[in-house]
Protein backbone atom coordinates (compact mmCIF):
# COMPACT_ATOMS: atom_id res chain seq x y z
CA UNK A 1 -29.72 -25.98 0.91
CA UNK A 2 -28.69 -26.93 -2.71
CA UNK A 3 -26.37 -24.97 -4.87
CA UNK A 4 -28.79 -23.92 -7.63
CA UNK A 5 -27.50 -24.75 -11.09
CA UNK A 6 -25.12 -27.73 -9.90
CA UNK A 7 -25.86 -31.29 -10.73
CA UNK A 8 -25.30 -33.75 -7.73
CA UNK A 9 -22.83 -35.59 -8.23
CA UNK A 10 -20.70 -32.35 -8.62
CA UNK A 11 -20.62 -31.97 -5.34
CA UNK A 12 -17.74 -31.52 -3.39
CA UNK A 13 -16.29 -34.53 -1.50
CA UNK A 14 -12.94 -33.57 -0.85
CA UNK A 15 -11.50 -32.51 1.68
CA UNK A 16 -13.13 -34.67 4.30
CA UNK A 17 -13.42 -31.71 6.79
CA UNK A 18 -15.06 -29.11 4.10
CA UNK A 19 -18.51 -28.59 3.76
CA UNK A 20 -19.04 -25.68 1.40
CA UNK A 21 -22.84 -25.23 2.43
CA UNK A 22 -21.52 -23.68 5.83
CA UNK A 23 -18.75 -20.99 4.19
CA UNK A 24 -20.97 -19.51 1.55
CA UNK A 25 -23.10 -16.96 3.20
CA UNK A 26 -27.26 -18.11 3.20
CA UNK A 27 -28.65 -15.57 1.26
CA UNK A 28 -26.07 -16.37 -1.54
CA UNK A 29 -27.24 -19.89 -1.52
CA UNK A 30 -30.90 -19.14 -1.43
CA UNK A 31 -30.57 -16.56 -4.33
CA UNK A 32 -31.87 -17.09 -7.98
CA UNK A 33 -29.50 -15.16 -9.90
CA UNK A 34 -30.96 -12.76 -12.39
CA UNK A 35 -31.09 -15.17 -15.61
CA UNK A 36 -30.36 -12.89 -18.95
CA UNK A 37 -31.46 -13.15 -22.38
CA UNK A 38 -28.63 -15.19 -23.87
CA UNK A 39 -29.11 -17.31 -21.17
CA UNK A 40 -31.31 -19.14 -23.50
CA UNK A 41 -31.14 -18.41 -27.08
CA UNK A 42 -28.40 -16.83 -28.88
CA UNK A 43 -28.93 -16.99 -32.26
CA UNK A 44 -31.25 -16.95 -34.71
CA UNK A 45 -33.39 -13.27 -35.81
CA UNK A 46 -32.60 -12.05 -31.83
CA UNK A 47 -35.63 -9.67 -30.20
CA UNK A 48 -35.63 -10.59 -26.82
CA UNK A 49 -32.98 -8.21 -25.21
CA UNK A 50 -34.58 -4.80 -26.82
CA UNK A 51 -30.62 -3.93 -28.32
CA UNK A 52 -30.28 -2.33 -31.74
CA UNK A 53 -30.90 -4.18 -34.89
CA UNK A 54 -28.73 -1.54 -36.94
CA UNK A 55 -25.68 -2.15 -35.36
CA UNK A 56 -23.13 0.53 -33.80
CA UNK A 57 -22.49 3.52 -35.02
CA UNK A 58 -18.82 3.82 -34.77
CA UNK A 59 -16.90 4.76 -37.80
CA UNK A 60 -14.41 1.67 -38.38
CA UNK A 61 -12.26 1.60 -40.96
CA UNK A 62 -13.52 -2.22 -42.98
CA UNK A 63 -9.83 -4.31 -42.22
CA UNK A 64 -10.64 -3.36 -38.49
CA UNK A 65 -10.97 -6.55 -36.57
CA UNK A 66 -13.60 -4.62 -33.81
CA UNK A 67 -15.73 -3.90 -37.22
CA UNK A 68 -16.69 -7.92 -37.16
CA UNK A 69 -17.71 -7.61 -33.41
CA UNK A 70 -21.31 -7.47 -32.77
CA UNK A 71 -21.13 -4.97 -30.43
CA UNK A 72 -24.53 -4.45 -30.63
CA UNK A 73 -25.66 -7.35 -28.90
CA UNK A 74 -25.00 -8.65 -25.49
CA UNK A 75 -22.12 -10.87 -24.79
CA UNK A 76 -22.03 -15.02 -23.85
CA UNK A 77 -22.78 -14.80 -20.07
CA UNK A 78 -20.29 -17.88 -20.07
CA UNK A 79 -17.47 -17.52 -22.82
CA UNK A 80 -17.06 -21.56 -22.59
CA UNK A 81 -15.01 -21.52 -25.40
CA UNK A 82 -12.18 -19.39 -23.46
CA UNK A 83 -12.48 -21.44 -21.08
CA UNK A 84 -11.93 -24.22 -22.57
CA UNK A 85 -8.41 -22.83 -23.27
CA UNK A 86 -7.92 -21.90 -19.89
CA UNK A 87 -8.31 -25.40 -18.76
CA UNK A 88 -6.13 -26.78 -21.49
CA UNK A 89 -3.56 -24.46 -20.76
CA UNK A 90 -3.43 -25.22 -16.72
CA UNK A 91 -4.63 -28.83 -17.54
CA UNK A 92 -7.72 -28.80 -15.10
CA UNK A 93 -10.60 -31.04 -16.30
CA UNK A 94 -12.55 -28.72 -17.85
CA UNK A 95 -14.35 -25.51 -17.83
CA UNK A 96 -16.63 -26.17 -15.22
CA UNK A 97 -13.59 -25.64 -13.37
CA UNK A 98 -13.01 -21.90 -14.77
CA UNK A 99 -14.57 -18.38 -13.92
CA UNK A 100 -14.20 -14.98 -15.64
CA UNK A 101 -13.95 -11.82 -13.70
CA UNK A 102 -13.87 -8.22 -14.83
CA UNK A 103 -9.90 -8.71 -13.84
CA UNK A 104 -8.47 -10.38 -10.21
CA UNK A 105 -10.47 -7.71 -8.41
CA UNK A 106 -13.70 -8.98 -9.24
CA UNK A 107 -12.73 -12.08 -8.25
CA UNK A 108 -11.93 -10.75 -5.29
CA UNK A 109 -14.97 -8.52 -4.43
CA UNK A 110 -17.13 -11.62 -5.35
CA UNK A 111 -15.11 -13.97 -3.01
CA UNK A 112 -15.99 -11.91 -0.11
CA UNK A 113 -19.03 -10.91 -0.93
CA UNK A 114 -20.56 -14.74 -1.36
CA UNK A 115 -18.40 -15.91 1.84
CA UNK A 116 -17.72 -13.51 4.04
CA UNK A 117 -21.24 -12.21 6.59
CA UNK A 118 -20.62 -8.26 6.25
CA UNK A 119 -19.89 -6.83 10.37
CA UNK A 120 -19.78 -10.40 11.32
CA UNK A 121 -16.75 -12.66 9.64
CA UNK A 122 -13.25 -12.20 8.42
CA UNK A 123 -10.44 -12.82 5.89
CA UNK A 124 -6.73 -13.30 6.55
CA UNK A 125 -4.17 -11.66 5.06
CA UNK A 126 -0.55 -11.89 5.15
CA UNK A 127 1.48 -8.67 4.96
CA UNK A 128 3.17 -7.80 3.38
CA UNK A 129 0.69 -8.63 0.52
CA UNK A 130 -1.52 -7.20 -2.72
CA UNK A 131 -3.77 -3.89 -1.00
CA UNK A 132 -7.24 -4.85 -2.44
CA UNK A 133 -7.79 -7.73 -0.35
CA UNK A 134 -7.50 -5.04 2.29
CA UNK A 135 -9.61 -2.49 0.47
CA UNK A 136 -12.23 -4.82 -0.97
CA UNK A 137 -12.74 -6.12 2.66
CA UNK A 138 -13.64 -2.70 3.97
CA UNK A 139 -16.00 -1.70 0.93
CA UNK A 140 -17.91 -5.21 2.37
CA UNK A 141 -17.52 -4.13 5.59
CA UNK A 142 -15.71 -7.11 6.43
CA UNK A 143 -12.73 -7.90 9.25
CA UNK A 144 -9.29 -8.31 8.14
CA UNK A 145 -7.08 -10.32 10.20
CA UNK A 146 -3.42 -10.02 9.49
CA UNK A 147 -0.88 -13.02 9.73
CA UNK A 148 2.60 -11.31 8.35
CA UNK A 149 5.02 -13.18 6.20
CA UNK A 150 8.06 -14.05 7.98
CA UNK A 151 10.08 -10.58 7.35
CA UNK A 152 13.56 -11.45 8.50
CA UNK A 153 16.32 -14.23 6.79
CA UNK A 154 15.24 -17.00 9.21
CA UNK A 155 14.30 -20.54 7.62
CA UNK A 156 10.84 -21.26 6.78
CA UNK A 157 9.31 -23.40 8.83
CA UNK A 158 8.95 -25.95 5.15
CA UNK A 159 12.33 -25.78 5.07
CA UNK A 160 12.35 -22.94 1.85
CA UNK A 161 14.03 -19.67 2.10
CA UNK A 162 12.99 -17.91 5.18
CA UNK A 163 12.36 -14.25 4.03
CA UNK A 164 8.63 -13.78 2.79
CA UNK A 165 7.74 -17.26 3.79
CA UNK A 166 4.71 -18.12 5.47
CA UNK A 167 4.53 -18.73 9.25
CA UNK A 168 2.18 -21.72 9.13
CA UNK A 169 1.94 -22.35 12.66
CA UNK A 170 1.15 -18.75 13.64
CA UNK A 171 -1.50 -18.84 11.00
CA UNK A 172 -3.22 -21.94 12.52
CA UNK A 173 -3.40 -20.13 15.42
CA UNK A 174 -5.07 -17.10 14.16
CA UNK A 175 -7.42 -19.68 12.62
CA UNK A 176 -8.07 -21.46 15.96
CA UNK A 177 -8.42 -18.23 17.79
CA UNK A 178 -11.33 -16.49 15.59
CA UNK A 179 -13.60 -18.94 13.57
CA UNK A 180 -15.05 -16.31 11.63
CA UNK A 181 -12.41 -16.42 9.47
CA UNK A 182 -13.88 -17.58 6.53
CA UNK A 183 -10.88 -16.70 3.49
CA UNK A 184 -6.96 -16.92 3.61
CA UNK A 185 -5.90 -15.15 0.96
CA UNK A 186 -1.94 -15.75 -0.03
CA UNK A 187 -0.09 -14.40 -3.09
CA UNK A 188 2.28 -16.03 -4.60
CA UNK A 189 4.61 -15.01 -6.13
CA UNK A 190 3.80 -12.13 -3.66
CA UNK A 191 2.97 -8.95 -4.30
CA UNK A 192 5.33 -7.11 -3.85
CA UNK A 193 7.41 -10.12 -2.56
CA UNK A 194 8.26 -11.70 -5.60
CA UNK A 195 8.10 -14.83 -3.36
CA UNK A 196 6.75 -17.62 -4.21
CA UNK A 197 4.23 -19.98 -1.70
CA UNK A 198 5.66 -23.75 -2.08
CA UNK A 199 2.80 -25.85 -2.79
CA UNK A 200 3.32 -27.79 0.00
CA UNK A 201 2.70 -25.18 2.10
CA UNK A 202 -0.74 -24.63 0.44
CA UNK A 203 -1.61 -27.82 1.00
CA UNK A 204 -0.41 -27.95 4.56
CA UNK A 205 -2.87 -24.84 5.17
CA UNK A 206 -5.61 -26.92 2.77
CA UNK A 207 -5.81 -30.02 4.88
CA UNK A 208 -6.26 -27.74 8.25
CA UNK A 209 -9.09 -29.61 9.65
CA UNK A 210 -9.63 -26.92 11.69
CA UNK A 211 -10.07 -24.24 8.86
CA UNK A 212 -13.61 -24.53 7.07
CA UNK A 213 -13.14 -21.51 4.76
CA UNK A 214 -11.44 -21.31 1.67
CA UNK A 215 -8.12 -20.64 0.62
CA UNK A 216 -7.27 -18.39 -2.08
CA UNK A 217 -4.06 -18.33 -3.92
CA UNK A 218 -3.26 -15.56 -5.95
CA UNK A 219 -1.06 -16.04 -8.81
CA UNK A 220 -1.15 -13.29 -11.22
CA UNK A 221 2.93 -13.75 -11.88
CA UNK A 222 2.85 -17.55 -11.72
CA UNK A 223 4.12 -17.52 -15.25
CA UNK A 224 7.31 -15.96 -14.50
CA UNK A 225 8.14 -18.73 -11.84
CA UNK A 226 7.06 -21.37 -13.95
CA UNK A 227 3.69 -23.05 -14.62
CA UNK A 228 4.79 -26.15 -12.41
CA UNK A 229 4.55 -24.10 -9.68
CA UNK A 230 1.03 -23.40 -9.74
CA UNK A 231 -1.44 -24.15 -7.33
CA UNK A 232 -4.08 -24.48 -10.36
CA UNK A 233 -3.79 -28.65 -10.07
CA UNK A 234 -4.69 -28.88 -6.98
CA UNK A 235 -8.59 -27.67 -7.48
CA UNK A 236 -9.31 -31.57 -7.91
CA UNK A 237 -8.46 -32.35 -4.88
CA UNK A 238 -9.00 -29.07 -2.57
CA UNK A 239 -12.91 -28.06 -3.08
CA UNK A 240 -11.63 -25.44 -0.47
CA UNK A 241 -9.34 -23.79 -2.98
CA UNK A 242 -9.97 -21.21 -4.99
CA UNK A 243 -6.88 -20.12 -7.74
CA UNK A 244 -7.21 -16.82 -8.84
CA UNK A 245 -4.72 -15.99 -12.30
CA UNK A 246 -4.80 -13.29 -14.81
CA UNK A 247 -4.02 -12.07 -18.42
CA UNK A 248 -2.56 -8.80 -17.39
CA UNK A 249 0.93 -9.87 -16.82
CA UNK A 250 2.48 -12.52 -18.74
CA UNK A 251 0.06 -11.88 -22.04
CA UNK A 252 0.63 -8.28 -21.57
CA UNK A 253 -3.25 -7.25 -21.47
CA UNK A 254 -3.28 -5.63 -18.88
CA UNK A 255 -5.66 -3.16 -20.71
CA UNK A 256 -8.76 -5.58 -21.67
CA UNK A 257 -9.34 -6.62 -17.84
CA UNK A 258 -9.46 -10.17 -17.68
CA UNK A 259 -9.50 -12.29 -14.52
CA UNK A 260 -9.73 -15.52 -14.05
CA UNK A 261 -10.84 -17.85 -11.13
CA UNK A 262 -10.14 -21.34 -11.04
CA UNK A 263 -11.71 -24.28 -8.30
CA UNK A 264 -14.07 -26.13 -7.80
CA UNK A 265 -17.00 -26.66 -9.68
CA UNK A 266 -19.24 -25.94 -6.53
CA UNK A 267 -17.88 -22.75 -6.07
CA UNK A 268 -17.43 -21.81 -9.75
CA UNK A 269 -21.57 -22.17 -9.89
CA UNK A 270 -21.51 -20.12 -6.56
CA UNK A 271 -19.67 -17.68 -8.39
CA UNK A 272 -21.56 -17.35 -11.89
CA UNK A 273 -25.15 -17.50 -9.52
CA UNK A 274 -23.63 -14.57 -8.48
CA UNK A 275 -21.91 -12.31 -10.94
CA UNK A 276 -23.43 -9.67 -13.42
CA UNK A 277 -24.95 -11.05 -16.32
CA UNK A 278 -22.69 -9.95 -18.87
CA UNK A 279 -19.61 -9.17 -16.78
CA UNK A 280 -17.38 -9.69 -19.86
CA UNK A 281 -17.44 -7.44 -22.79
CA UNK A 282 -17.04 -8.81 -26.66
CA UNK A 283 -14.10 -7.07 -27.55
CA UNK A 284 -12.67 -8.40 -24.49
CA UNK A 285 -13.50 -11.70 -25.10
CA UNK A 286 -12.31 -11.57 -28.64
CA UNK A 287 -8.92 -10.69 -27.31
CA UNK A 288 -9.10 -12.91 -24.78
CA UNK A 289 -9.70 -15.83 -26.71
CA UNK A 290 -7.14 -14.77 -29.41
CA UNK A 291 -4.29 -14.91 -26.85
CA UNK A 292 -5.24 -18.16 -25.81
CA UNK A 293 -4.56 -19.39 -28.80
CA UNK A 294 -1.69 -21.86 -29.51
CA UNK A 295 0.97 -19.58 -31.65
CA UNK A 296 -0.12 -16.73 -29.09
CA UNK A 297 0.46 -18.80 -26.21
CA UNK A 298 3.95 -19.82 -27.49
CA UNK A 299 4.74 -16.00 -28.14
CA UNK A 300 3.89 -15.76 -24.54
CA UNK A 301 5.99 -17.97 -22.84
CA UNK A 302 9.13 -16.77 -25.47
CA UNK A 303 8.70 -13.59 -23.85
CA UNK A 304 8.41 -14.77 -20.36
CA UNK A 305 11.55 -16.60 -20.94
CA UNK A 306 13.38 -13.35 -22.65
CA UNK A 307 11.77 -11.80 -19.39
CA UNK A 308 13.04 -13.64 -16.88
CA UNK A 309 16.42 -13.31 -18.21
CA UNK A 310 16.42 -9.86 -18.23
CA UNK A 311 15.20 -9.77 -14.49
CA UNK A 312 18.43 -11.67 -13.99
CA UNK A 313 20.75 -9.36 -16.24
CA UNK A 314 18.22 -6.78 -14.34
CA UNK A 315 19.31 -8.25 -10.73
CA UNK A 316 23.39 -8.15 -11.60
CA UNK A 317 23.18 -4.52 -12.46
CA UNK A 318 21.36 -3.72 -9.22
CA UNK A 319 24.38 -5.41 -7.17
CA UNK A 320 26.93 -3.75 -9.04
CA UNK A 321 25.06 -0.61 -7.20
CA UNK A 322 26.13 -1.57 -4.02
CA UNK A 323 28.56 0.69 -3.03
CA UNK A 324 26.61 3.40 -4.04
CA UNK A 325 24.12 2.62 -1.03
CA UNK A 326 21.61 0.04 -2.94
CA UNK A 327 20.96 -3.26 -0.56
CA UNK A 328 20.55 -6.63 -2.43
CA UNK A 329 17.67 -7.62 -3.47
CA UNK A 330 14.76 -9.08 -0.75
CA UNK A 331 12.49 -12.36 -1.52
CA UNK A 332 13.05 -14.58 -4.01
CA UNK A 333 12.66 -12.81 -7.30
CA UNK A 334 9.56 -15.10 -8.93
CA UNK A 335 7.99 -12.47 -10.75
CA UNK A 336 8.57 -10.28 -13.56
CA UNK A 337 9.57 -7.40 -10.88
CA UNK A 338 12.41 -6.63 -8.07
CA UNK A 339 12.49 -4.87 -5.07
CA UNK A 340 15.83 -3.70 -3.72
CA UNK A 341 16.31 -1.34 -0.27
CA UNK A 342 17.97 2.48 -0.69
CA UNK A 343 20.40 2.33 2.10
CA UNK A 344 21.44 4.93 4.37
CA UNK A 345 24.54 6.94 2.98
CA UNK A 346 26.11 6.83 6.02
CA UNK A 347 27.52 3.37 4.93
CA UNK A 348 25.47 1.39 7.78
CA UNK A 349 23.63 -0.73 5.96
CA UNK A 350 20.41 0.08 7.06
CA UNK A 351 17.13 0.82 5.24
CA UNK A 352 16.23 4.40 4.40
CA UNK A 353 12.62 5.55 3.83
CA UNK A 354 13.48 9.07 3.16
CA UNK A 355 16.68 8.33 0.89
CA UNK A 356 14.14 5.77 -1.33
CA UNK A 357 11.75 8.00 -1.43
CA UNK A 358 13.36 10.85 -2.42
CA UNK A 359 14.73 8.50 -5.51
CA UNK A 360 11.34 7.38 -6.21
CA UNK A 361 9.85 11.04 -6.48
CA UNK A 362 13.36 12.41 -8.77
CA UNK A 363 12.94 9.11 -11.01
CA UNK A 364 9.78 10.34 -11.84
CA UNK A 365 9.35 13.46 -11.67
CA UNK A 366 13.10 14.41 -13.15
CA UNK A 367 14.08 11.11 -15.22
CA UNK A 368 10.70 10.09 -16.37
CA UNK A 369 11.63 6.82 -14.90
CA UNK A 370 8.32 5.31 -12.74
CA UNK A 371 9.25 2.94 -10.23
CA UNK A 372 7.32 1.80 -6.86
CA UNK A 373 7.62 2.96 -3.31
CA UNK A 374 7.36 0.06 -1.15
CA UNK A 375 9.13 1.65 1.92
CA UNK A 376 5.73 1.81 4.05
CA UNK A 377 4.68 -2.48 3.46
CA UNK A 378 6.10 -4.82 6.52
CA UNK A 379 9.73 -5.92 5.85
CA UNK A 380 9.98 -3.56 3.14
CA UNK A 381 11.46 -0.63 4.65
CA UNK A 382 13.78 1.46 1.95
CA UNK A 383 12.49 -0.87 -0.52
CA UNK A 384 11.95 0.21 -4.92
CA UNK A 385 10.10 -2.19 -6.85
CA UNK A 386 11.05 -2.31 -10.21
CA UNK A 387 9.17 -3.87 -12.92
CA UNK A 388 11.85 -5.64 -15.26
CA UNK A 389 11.37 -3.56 -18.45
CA UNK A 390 12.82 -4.00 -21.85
CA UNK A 391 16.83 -4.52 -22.45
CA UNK A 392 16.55 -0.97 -23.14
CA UNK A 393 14.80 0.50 -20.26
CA UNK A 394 16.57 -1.75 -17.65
CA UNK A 395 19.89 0.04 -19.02
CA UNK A 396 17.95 3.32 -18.68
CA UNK A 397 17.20 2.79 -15.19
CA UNK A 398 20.68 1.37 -13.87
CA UNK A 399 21.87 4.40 -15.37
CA UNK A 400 19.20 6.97 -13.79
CA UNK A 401 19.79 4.70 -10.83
CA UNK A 402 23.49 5.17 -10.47
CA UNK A 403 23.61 8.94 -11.01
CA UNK A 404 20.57 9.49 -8.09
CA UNK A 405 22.24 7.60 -5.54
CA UNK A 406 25.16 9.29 -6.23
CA UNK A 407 23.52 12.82 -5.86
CA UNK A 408 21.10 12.00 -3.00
């Protein structure tokens, strides 16, 4: 059955082993999606979509930027133009190549829900690893198959640093032994890993002949580990890939929910057959394609850069916390966070759940310092993750830091 809205020779050809008609579910591909008044037309004297002609009726003050918005009628359905910058920025062809989600977790939800047969099929995960891969699968009612990282110091089996890596070999096998598995999902850097997925290992799991799913590669801190890193170039060669990035973390917009989805044009048109009609809001969009921007890109990557150096400055006042009972730091330290294990007081060297956690709760609650409990993830055990926060706030926390694990 044909992908409706594709032209055909935008099909998929590689790889050889992938044929896209048999992962997306049948029902997706037979479905007309819902097809929305600025679908068509959208401009001219607009009275098709029954929306106000007066406007809003929110009291703006005239140098307001939102006061320009037409916020009373519906959005683009496609927002080409920022997606046009998207490709520019992660040089991919174009943006038939690019997808906009209502943030990563759309994205997410939409994966499953296109791919995955609810009671039937599966994803993989591999813990420890973001929770609403996890979550999303249940709310589809679909099976989650886990595949941890490798959680001790040993080598990778690519030859990178062992801790965090993934087990390749085991995950072939988890492939080989259920073929409902129709999505690997693998974040990199990890969440909350900080590790970062060589690409050759993506492409390793990519060219799995037996593995006719998709892989999904989540890089919402790819940024912070450098754009060569990403697995973004690879969607011209791997129609079984499917990169998922965001705005919330190295443009710091976190607030306007903005996720994007790059692959394949095949599954991009799977995607936008599938999604609400105006899944993006204007003001959104406005600030979306505002950060794209050249100057605002540039600001962007000077503060990645001043970022990354402070998660180093972050990382040598951390060690100097040693004796106090704080454990270096575990993975690889890719993204704009750390995580670091509360050890026992006792002076053994060993993780301790209660210790962190009782630092975690008197941050908070007594400092009005917010950290993250990681203790309960796979390989994590005693573990703090710490976003790297301004000069200032880093200082705060070393200091809040010190004086805890001296008290507790």
């Amino acid at each position: 059955m044909p992908i409706l809205g594709l032209a055909p020779e935008l099909y998929p050809s590689q790889p050889a082993h992938f044929d896209i008609e048999r992962v997306i579910r049948p029902n997706i591909l037979a479905l007309h999606p819902y097809r929305c008044a600025r679908d068509d037309y959208s401009e001219g004297i607009l009275l098709d979509a029954n929306e106000n002609a007066l406007g809003h009726s929110i009291p703006l003050a005239s140098d307001d930027p939102n006061f320009k918005l037409d916020l009373n009628r519906y959005p683009s359905p496609t927002f080409d133009d920022i997606k046009w910058r998207i490709a520019e920025l992660r040089s991919i062809p174009g943006p038939e190549y690019v997808f906009l989600g209502v943030g990563s977790d759309e994205v997410i939800d939409l994966l499953m829900r296109v791919c995955v047969a609810p009671g039937r099929e599966k994803i993989l995960i591999t813990p420890p690893t973001y929770g609403m891969y996890a979550v999303c699968a249940q709310v589809n009612d679909v099976g989650v198959v886990k595949c941890p990282l490798e959680l001790t110091g040993a080598l990778g089996e690519g030859g990178e640093q062992g801790r965090f890596s993934v087990k390749i070999s085991q995950l072939k096998a988890a492939i080989d032994a259920d073929p409902s598995i129709k999505l690997v999902f693998l974040c990199s850097p990890g969440n909350p890993t900080g590790t970062l997925i060589p690409l050759r290992t993506i492409r390793e799991i990519l060219d799995y002949e037996n593995f006719n799913g998709v892989v999904v590669v989540d890089e919402a801190y790819i940024d912070f580990a450098g754009a060569e890193s990403s697995a973004a170039t690879l969607v011209t060669e791997y129609a079984n890939l499917c990169v998922m990035q965001t705005l919330s973390k190295s443009f710091g917009l976190a607030a306007i929910r903005l996720g994007i989805a790059i692959a394949h044009p095949a599954l991009i048109q799977i995607l936008m057959n599938t999604k609400a009609p105006y899944n993006i809001s204007t003001p959104t969009a406005s600030l979306a394609l505002a950060a794209l921007s050249p100057p605002a890109v540039a600001s962007m990557r000077e503060k990645v850069s001043r970022l990354v150096a402070s998660r180093g400055t972050l990382l040598e006042g951390l060690a100097r916390l040693s004796a106090l009972g704080l454990g270096p730091s575990v993975g690889s330290n890719d993204a704009n966070f750390v995580v670091v294990p509360v050890l026992e007081k006792s002076g053994s060297g060993k993780p301790d759940n209660t210790r962190a956690h009782s630092i975690y709760k008197a941050l908070a609650e007594e400092e009005g310092v917010v950290v993250r409990f990681r203790g309960s993830e796979p390989g994590c055990a005693g573990c703090l993750r710490i976003t790297v926060g301004s000069e200032t706030e880093n200082v705060v926390v070393l200091q809040k830091l010190r004086e805890l694990l001296e008290k507790l």
